[in-house]
C-alpha atoms as a PDB file:
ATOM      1  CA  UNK A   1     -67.902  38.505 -36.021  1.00  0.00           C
ATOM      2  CA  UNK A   2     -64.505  38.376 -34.360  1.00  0.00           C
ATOM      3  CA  UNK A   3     -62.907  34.954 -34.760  1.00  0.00           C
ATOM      4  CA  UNK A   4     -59.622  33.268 -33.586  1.00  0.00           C
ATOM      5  CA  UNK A   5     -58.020  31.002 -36.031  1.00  0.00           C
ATOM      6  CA  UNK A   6     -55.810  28.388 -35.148  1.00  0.00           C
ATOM      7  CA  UNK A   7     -56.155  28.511 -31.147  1.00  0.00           C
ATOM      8  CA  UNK A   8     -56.855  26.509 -28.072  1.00  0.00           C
ATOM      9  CA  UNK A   9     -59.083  23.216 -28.728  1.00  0.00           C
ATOM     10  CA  UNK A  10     -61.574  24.071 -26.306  1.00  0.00           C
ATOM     11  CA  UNK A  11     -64.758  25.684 -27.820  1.00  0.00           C
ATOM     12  CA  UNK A  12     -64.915  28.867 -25.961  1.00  0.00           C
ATOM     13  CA  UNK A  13     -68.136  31.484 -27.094  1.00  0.00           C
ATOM     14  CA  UNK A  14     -68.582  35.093 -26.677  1.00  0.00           C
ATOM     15  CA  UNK A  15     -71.733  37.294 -28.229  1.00  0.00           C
ATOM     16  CA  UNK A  16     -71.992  41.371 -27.788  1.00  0.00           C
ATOM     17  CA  UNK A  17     -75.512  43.007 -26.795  1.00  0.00           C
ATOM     18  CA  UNK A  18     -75.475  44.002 -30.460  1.00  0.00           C
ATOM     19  CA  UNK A  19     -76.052  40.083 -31.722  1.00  0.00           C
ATOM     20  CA  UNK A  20     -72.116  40.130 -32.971  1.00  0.00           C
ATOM     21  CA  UNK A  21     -71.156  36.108 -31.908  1.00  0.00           C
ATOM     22  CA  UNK A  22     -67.335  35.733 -30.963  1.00  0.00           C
ATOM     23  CA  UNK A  23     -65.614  32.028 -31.530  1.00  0.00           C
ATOM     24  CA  UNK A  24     -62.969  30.208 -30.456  1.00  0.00           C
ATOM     25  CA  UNK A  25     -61.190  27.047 -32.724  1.00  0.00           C
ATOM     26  CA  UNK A  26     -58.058  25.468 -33.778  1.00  0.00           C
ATOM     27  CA  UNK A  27     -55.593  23.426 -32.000  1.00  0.00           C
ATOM     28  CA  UNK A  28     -54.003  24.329 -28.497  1.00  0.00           C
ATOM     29  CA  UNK A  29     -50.266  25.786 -28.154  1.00  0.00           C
ATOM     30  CA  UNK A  30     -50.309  27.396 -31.965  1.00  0.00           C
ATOM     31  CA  UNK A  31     -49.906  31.171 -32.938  1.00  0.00           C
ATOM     32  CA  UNK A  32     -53.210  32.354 -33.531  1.00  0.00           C
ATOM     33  CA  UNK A  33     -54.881  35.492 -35.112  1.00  0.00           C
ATOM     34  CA  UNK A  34     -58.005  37.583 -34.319  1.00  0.00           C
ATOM     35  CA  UNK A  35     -59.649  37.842 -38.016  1.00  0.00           C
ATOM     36  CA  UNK A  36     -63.124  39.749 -38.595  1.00  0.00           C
ATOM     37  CA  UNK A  37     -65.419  37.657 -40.496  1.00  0.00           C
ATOM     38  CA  UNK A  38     -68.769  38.794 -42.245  1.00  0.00           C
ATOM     39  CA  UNK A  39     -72.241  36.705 -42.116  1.00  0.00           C
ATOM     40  CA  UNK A  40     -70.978  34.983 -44.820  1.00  0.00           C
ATOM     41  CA  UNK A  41     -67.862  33.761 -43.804  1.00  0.00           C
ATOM     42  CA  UNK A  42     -65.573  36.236 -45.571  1.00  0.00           C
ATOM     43  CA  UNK A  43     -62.600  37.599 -44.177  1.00  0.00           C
ATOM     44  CA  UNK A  44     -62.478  41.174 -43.777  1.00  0.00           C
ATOM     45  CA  UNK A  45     -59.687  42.357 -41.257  1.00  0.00           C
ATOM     46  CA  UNK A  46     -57.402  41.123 -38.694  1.00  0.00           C
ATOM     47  CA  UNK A  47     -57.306  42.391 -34.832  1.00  0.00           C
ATOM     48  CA  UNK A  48     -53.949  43.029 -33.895  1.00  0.00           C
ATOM     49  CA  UNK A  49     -50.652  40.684 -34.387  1.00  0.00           C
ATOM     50  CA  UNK A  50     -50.763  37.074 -34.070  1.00  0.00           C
ATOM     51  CA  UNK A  51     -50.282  35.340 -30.751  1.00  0.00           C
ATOM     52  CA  UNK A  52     -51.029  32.031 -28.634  1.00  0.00           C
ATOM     53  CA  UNK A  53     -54.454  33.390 -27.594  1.00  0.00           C
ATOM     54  CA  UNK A  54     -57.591  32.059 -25.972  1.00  0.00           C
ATOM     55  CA  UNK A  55     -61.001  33.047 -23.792  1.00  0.00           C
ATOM     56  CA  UNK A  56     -61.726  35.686 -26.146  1.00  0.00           C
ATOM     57  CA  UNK A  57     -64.613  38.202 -25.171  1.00  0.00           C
ATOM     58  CA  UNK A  58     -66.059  41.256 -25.904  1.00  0.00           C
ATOM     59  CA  UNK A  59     -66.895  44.130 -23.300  1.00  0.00           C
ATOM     60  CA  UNK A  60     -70.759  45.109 -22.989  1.00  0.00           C
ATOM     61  CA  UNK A  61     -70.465  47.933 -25.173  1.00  0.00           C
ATOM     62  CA  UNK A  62     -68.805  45.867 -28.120  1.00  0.00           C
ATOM     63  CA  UNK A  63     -66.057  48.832 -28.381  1.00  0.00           C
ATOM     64  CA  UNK A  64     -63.000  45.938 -26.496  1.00  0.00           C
ATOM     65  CA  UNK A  65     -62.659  42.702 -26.413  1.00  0.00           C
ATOM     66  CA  UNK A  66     -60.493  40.943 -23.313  1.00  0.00           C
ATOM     67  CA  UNK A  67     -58.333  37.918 -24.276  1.00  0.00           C
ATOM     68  CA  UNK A  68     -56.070  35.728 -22.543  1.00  0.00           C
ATOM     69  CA  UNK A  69     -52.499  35.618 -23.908  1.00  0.00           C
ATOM     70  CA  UNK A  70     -49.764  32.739 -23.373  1.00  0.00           C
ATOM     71  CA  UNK A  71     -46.277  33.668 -23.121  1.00  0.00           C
ATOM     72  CA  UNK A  72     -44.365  31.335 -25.385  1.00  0.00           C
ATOM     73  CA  UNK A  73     -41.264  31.580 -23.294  1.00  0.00           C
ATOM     74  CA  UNK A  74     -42.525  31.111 -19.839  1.00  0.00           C
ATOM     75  CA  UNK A  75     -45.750  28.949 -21.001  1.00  0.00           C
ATOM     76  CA  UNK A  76     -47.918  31.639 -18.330  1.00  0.00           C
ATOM     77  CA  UNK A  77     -50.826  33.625 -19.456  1.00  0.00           C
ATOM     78  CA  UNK A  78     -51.895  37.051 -18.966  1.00  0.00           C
ATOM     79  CA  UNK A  79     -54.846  38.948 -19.945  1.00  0.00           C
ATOM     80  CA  UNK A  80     -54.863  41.619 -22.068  1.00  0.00           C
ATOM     81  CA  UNK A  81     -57.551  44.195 -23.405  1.00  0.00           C
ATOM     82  CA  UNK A  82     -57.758  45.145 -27.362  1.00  0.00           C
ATOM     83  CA  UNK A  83     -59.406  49.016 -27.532  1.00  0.00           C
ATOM     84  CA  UNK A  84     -61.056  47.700 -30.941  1.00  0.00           C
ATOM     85  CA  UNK A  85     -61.318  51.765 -32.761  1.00  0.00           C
ATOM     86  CA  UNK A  86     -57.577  52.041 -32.558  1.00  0.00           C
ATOM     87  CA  UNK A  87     -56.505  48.169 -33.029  1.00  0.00           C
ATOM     88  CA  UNK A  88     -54.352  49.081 -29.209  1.00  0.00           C
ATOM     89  CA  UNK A  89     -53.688  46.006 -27.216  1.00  0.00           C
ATOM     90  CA  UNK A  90     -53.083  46.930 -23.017  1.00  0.00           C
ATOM     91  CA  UNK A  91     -51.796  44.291 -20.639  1.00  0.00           C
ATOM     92  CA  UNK A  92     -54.305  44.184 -18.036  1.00  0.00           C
ATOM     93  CA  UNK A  93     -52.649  41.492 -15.582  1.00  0.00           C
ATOM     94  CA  UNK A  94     -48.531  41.059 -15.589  1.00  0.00           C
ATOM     95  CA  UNK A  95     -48.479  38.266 -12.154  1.00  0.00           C
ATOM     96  CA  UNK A  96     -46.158  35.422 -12.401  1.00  0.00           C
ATOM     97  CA  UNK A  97     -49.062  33.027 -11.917  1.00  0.00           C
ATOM     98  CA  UNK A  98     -51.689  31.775 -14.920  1.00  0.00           C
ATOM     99  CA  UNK A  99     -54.557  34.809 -15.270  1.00  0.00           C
ATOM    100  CA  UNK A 100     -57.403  33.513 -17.600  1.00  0.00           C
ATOM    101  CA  UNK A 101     -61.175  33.067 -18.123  1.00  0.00           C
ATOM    102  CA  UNK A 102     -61.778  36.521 -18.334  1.00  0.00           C
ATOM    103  CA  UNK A 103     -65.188  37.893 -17.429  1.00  0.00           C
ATOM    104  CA  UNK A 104     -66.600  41.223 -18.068  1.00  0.00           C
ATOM    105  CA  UNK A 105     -68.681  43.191 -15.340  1.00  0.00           C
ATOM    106  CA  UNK A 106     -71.696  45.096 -16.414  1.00  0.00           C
ATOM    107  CA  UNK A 107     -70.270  48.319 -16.242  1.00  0.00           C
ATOM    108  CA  UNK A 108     -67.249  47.647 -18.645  1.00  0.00           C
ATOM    109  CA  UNK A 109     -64.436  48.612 -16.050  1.00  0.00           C
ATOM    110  CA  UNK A 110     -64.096  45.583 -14.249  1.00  0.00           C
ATOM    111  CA  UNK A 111     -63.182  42.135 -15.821  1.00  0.00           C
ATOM    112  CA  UNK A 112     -63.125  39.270 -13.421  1.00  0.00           C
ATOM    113  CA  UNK A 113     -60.729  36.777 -14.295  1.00  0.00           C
ATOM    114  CA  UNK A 114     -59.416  33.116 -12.629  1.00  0.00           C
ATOM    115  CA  UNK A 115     -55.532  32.770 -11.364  1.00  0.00           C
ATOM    116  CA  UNK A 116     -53.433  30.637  -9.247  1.00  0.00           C
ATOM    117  CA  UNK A 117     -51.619  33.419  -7.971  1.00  0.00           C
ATOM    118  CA  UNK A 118     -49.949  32.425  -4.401  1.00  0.00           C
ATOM    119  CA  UNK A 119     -48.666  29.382  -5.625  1.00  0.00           C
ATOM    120  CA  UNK A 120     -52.130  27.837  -5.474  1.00  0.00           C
ATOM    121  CA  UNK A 121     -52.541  24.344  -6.453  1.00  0.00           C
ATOM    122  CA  UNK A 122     -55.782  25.764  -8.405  1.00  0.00           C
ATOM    123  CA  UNK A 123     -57.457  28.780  -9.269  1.00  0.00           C
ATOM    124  CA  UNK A 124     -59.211  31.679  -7.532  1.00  0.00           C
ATOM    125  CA  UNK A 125     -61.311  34.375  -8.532  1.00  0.00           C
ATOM    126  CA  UNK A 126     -59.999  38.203  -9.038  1.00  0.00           C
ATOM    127  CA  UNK A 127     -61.243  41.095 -10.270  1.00  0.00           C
ATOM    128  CA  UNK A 128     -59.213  44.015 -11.519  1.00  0.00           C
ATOM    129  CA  UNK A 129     -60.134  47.603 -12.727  1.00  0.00           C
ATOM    130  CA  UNK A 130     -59.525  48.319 -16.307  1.00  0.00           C
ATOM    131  CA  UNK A 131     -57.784  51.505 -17.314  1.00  0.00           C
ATOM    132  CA  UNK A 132     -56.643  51.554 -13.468  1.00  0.00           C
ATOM    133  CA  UNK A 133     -53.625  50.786 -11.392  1.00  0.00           C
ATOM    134  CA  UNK A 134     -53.306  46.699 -12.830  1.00  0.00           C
ATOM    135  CA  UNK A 135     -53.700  45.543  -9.105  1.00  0.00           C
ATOM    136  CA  UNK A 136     -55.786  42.727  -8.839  1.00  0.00           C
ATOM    137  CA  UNK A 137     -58.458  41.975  -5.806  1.00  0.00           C
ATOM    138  CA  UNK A 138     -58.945  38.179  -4.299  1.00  0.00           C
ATOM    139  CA  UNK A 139     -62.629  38.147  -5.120  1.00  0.00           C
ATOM    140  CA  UNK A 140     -63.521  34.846  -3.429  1.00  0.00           C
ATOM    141  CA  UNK A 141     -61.509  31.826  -2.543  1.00  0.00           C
ATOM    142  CA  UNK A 142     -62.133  28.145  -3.482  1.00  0.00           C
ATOM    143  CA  UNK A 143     -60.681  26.467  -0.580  1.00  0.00           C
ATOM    144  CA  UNK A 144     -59.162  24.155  -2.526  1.00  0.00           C
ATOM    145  CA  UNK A 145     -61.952  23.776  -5.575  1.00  0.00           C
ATOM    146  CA  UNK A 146     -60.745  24.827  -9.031  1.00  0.00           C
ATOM    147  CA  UNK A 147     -62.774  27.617 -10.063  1.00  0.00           C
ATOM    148  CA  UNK A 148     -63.518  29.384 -13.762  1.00  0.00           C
ATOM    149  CA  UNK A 149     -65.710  32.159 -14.286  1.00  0.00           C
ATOM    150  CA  UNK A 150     -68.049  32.464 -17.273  1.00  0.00           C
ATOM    151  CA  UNK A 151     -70.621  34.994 -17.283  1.00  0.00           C
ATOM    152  CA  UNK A 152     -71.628  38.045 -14.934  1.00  0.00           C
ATOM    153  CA  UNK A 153     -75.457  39.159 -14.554  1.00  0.00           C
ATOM    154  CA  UNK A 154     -76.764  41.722 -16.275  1.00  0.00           C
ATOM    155  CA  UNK A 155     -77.021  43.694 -12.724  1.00  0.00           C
ATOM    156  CA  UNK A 156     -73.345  42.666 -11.590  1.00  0.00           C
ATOM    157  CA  UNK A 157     -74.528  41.045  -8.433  1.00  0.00           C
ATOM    158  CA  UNK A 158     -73.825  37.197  -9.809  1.00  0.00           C
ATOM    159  CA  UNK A 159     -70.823  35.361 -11.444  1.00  0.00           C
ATOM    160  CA  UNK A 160     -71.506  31.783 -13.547  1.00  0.00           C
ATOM    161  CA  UNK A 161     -68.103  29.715 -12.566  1.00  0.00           C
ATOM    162  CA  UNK A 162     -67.208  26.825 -13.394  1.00  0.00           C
ATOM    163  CA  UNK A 163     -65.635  24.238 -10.465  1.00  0.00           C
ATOM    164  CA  UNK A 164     -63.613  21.302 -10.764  1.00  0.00           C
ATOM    165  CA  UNK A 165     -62.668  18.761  -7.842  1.00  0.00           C
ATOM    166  CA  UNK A 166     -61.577  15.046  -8.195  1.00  0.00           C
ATOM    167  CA  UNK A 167     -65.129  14.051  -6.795  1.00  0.00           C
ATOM    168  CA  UNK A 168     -67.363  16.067  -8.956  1.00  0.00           C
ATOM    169  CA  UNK A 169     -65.377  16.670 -11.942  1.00  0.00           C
ATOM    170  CA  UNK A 170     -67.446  20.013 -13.296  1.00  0.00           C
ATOM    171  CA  UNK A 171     -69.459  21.646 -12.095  1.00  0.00           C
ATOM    172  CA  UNK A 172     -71.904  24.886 -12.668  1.00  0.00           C
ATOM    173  CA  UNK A 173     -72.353  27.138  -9.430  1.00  0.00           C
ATOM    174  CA  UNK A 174     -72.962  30.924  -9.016  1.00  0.00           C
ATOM    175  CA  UNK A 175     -70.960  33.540  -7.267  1.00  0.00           C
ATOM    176  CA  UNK A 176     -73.161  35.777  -4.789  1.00  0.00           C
ATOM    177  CA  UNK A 177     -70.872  38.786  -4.783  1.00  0.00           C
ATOM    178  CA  UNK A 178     -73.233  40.551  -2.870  1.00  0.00           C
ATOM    179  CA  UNK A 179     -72.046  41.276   0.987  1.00  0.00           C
ATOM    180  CA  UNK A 180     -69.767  38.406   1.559  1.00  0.00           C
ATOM    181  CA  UNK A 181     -68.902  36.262  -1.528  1.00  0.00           C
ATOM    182  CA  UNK A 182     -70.690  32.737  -1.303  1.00  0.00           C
ATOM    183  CA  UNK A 183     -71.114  30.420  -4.123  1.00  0.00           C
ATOM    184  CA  UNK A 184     -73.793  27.914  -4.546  1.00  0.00           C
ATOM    185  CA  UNK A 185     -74.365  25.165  -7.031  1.00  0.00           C
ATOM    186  CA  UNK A 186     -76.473  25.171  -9.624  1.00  0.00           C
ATOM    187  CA  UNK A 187     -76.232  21.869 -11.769  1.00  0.00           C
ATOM    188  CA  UNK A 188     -74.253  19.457  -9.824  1.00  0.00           C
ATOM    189  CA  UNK A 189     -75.002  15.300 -10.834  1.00  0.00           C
ATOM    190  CA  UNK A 190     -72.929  12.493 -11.428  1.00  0.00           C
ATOM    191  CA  UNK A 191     -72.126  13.885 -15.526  1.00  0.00           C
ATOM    192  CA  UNK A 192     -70.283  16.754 -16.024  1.00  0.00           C
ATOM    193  CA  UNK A 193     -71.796  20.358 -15.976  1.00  0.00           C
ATOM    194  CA  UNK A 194     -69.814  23.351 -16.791  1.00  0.00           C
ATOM    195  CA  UNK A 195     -69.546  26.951 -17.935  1.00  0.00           C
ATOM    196  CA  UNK A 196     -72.915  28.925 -18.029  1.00  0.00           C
ATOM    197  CA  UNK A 197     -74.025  32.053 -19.267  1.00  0.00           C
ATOM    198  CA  UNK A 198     -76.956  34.390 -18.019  1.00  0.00           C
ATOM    199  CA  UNK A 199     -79.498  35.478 -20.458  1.00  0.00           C
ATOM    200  CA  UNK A 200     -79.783  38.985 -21.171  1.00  0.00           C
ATOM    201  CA  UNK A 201     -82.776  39.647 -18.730  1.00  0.00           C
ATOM    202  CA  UNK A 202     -80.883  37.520 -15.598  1.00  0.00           C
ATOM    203  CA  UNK A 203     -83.519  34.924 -15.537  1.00  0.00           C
ATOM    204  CA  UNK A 204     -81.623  32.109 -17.426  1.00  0.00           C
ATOM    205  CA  UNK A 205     -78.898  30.475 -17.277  1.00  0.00           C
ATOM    206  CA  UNK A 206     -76.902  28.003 -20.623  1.00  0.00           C
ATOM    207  CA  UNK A 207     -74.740  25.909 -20.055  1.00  0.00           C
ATOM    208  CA  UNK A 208     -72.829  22.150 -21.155  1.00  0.00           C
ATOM    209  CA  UNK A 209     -74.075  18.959 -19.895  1.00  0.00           C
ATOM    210  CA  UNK A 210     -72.936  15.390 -20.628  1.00  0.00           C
ATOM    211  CA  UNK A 211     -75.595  13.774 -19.200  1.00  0.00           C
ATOM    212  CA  UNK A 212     -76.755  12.349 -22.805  1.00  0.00           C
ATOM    213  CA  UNK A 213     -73.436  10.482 -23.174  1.00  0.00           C
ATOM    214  CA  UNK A 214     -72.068  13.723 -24.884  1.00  0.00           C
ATOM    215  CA  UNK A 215     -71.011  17.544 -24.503  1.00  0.00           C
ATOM    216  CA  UNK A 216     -74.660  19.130 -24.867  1.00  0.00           C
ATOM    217  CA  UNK A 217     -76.304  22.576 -24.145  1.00  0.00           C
END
């Protein structure tokens, strides 16, 4: 298990086709560190230097893990890639704007990531190419919706994404990026619904709910 100590406050989750679960804890704004932890709870290794990280996940084949990384001088986040064999850490986006909530395609070379790039009151969804040129792709635009990817299908055709208005509050929906991008909703009430993650097999989707009076899968 990969674990980051003393980072955001959200509670952000990540598990790896091989059953490995990835966590996210600690309090938001503080230099954090990417420790290895056994079944048990031991510490047994630390992934690269300490940082203000958060959305930490690994890449299908368990070999990288993508992270979002806050610059403490301009406040802005990037994402970056950790090759986990060599303990290498490569910037994968370097644009003035916020890049975070990274998601990892199927196929391991794309991550698909949100960003307010354009001076966008809120965020968009891009993809970029990893090991590639670092030039990111407008994926699908919110038209004014704030919008957070989660999870891609196992076949690459669907994104999970969070959205945020002042209506609705959050949201779950899913990204057709077949043909031309469209998303739809697919828990939408009068409590808040957001994040959601497809089952191995495609067929399912978790996600958070406070329609009990509480955050709730």
């Amino acid at each position: 298990v990969l674990t980051l100590t003393s980072g955001a406050a959200t509670s952000t989750f990540s598990v790896s086709r091989t059953g490995v679960l990835s966590y996210l804890r600690g309090k938001a704004g503080s230099i954090c560190k990417l420790v290895w932890l056994d079944r048990d709870g031991h510490e047994s290794g630390q992934l690269g230097d300490e940082a203000l990280y958060e959305d930490l996940v690994f890449s299908p084949d368990g070999q990288s893990v993508a992270v979002t990384v806050r610059d403490p001088a301009t406040g802005t986040r990037d994402i970056w890639v950790y090759e986990i064999a060599r303990n290498l850490r490569t910037r994968l986006t370097s644009d003035p704007a916020d890049d975070n909530f990274p998601v990892w395609a199927p196929d391991g070379r794309t991550v698909y990531f949100a960003s307010n790039r354009g001076n966008a009151s809120v965020r968009n969804i891009y993809r970029v190419e990893v090991g590639g040129t670092g030039v990111a792709t407008l994926v699908f635009h919110g038209g004014g919706v704030d919008l957070m990817p989660s999870s891609c299908s196992p076949d690459g055709r669907h994104l999970t994404v969070m959205t945020a208005d002042p209506t609705n509050l959050y949201d779950s929906c899913v990204l057709d990026l077949t043909g031309t991008p469209s998303l739809r909703v697919l828990r939408r009430t009068t409590f808040e619904e957001g994040a959601g993650d497809f089952s191995p097999d495609g067929r399912w989707v978790i996600y958070w709910s406070t329609e009990s009076g509480r955050g709730q899968v």
